[in-house]
PDB file of N, CA and C in Angstrom:
ATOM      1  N   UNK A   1       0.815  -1.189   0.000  1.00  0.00           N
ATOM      2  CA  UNK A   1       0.000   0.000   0.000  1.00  0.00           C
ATOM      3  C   UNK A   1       0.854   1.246   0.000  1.00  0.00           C
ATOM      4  N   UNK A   2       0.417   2.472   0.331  1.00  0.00           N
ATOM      5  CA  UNK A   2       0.686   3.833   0.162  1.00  0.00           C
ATOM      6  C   UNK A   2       1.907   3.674   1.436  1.00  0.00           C
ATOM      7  N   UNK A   3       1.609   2.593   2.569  1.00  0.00           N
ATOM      8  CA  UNK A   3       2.791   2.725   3.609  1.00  0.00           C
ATOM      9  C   UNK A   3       4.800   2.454   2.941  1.00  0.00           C
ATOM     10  N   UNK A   4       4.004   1.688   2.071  1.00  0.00           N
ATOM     11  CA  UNK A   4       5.085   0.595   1.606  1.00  0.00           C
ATOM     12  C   UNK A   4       6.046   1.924   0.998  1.00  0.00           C
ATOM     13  N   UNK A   5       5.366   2.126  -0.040  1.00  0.00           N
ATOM     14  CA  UNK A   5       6.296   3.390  -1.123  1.00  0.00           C
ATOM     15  C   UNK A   5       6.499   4.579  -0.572  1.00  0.00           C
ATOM     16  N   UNK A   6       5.805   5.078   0.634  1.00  0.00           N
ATOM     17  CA  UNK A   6       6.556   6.504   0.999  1.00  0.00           C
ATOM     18  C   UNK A   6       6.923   6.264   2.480  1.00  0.00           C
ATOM     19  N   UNK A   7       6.714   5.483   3.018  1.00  0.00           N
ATOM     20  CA  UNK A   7       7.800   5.150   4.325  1.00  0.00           C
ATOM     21  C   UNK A   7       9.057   5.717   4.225  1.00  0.00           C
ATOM     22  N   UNK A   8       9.539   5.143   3.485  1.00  0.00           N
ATOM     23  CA  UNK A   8      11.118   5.325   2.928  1.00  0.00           C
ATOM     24  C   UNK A   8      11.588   6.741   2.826  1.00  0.00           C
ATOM     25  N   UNK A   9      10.637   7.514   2.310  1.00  0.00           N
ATOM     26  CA  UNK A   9      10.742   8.856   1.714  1.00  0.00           C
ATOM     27  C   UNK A   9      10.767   9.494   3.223  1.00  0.00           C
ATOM     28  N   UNK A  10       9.613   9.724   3.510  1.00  0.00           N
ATOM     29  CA  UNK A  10       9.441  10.290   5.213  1.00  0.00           C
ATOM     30  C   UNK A  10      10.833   9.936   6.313  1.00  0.00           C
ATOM     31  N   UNK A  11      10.594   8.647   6.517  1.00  0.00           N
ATOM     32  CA  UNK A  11      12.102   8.315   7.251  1.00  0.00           C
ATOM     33  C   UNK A  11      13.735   9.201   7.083  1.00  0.00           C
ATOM     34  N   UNK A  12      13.603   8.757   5.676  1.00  0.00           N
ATOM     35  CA  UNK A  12      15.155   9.058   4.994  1.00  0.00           C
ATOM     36  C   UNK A  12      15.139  10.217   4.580  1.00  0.00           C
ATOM     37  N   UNK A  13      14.240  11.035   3.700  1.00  0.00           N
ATOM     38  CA  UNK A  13      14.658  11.538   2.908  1.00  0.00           C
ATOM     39  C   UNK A  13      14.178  13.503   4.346  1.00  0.00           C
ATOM     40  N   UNK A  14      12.721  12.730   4.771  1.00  0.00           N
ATOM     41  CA  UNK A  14      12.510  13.815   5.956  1.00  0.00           C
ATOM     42  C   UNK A  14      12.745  13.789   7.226  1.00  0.00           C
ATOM     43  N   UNK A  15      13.231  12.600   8.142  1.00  0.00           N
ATOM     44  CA  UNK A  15      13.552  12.558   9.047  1.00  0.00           C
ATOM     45  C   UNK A  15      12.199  12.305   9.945  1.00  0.00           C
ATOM     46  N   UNK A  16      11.400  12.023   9.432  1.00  0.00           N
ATOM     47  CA  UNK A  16      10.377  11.962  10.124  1.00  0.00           C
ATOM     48  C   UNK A  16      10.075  10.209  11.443  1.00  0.00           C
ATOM     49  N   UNK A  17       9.352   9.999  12.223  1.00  0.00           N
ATOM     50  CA  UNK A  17       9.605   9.299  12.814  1.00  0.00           C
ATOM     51  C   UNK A  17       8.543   8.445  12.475  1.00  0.00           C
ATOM     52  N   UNK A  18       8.549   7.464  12.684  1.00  0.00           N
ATOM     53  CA  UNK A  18       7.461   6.079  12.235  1.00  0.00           C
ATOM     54  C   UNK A  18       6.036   6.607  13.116  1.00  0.00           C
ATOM     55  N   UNK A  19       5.995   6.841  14.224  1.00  0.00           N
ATOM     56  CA  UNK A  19       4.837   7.363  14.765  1.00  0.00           C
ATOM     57  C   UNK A  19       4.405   8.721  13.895  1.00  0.00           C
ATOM     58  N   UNK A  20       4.898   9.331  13.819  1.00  0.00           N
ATOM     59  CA  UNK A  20       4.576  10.465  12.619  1.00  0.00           C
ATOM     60  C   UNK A  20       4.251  10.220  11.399  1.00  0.00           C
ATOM     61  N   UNK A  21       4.088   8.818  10.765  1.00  0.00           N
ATOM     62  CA  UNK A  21       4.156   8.127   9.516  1.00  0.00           C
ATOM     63  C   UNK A  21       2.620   7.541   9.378  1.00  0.00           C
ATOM     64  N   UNK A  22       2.425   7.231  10.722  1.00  0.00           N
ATOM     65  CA  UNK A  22       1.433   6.181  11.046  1.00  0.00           C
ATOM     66  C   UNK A  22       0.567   7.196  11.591  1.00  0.00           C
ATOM     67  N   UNK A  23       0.459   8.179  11.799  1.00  0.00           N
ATOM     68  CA  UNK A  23      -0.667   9.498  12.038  1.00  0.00           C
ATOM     69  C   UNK A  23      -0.733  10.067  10.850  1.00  0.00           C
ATOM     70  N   UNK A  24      -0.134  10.041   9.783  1.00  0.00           N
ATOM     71  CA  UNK A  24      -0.566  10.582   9.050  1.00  0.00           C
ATOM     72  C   UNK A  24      -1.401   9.663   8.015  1.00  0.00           C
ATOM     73  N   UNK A  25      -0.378   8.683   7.651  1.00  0.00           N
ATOM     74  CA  UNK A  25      -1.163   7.752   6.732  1.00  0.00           C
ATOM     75  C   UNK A  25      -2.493   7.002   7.633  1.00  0.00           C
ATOM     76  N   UNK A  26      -2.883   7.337   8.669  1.00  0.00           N
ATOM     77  CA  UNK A  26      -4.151   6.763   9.942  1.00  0.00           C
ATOM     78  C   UNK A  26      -5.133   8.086   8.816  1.00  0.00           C
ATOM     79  N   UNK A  27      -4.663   9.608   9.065  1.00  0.00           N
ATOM     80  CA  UNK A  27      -5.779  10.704   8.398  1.00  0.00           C
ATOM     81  C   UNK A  27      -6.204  10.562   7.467  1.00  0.00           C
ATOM     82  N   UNK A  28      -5.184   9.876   6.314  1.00  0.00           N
ATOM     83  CA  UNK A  28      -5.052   9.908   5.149  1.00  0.00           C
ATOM     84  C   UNK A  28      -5.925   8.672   4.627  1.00  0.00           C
ATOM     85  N   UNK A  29      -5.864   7.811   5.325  1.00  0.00           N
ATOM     86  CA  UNK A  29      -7.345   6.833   5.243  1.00  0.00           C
ATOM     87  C   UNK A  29      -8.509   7.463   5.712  1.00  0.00           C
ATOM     88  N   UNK A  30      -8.848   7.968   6.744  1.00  0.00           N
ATOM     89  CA  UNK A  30      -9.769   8.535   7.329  1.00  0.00           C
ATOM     90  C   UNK A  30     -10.553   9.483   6.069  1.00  0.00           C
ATOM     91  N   UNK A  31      -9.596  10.181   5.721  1.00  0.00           N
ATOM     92  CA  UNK A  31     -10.106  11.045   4.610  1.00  0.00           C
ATOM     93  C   UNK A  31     -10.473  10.607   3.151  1.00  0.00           C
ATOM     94  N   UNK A  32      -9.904   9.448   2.760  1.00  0.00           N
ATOM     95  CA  UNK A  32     -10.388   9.054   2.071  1.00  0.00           C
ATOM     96  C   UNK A  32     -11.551   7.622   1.781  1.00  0.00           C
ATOM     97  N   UNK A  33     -11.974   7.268   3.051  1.00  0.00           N
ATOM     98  CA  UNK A  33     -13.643   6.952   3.480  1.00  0.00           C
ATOM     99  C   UNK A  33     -14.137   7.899   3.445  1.00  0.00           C
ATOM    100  N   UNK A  34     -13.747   8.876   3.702  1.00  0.00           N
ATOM    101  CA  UNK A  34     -15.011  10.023   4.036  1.00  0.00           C
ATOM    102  C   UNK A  34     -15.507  10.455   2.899  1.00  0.00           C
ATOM    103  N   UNK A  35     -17.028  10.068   2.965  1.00  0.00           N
ATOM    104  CA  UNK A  35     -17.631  10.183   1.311  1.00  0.00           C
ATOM    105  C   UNK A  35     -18.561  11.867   1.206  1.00  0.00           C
ATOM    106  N   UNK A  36     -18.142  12.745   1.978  1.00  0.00           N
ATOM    107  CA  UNK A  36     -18.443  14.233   1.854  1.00  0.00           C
ATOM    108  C   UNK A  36     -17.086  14.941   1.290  1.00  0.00           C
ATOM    109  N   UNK A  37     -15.998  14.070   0.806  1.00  0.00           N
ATOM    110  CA  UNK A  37     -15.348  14.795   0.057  1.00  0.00           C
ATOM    111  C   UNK A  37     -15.205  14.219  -1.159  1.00  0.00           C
ATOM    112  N   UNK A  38     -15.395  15.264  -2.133  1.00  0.00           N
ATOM    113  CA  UNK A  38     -15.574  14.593  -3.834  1.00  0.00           C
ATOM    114  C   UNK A  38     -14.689  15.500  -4.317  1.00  0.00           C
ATOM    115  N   UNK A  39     -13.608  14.509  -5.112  1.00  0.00           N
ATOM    116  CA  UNK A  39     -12.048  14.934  -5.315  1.00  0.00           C
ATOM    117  C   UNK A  39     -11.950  14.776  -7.248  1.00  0.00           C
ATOM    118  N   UNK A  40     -12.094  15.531  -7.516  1.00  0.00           N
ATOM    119  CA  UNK A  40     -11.842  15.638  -9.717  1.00  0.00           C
ATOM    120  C   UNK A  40     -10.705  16.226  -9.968  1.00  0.00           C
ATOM    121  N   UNK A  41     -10.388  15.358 -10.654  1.00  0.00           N
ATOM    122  CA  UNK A  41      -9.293  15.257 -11.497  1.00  0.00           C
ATOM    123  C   UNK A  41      -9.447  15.520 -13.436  1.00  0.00           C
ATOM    124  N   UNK A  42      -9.074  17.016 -13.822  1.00  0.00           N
ATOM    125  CA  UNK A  42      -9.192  16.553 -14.994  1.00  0.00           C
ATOM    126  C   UNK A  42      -8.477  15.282 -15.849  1.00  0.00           C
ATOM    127  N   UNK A  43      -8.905  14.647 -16.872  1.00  0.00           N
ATOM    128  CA  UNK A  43      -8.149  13.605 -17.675  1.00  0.00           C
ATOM    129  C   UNK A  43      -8.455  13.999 -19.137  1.00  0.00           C
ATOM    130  N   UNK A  44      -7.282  13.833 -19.505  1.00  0.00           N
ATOM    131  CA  UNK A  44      -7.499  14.003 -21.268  1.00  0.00           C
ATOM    132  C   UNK A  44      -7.323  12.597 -21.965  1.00  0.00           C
ATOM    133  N   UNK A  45      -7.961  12.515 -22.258  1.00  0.00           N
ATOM    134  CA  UNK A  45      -7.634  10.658 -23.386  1.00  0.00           C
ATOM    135  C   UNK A  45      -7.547  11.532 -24.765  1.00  0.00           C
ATOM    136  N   UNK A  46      -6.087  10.854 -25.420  1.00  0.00           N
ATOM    137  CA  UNK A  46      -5.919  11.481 -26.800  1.00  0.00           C
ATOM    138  C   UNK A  46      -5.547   9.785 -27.399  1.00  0.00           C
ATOM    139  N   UNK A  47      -6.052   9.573 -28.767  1.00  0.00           N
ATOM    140  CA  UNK A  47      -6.065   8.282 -29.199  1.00  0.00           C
ATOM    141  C   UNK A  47      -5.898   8.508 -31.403  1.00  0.00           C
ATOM    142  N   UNK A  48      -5.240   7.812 -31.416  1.00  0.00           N
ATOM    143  CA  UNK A  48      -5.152   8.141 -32.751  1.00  0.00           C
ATOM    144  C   UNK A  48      -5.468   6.923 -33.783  1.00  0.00           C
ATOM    145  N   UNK A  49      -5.315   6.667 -34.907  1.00  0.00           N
ATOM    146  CA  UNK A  49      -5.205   5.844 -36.113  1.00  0.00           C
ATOM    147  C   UNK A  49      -4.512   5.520 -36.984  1.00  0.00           C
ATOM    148  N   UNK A  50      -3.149   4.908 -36.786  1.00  0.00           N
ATOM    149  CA  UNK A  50      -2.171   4.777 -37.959  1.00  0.00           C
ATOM    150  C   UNK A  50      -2.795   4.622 -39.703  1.00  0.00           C
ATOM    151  N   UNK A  51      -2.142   5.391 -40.513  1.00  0.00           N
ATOM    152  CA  UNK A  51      -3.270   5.804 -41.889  1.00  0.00           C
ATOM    153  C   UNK A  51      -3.009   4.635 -42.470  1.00  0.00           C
ATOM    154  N   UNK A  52      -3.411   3.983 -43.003  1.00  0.00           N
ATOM    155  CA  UNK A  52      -3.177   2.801 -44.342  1.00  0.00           C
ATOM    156  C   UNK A  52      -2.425   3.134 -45.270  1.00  0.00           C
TER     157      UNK A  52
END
């Protein structure tokens, strides 16, 4: 999960402490159950046709 790939980053790269890791990624679930926030993202799909 999301712990796996930025653990590393937080630890090493910010100094941050594993209890500080685990409060945030704890909100960061919290917030994303929470179905009163609706989050858009534009996306562009571009698709083409090689010519004959």
């Amino acid at each position: 999960g999301m712990e796996a790939i930025s653990s590393a980053v937080y630890t090493r790269a910010l100094g941050w402490s594993k209890e500080d890791i685990d409060d945030l990624f704890a909100q960061a679930r919290a917030e994303m159950r929470d179905t009163s926030i609706h989050a858009y993202w534009p996306i562009f799909v571009v698709y083409g046709q090689k010519p004959q």
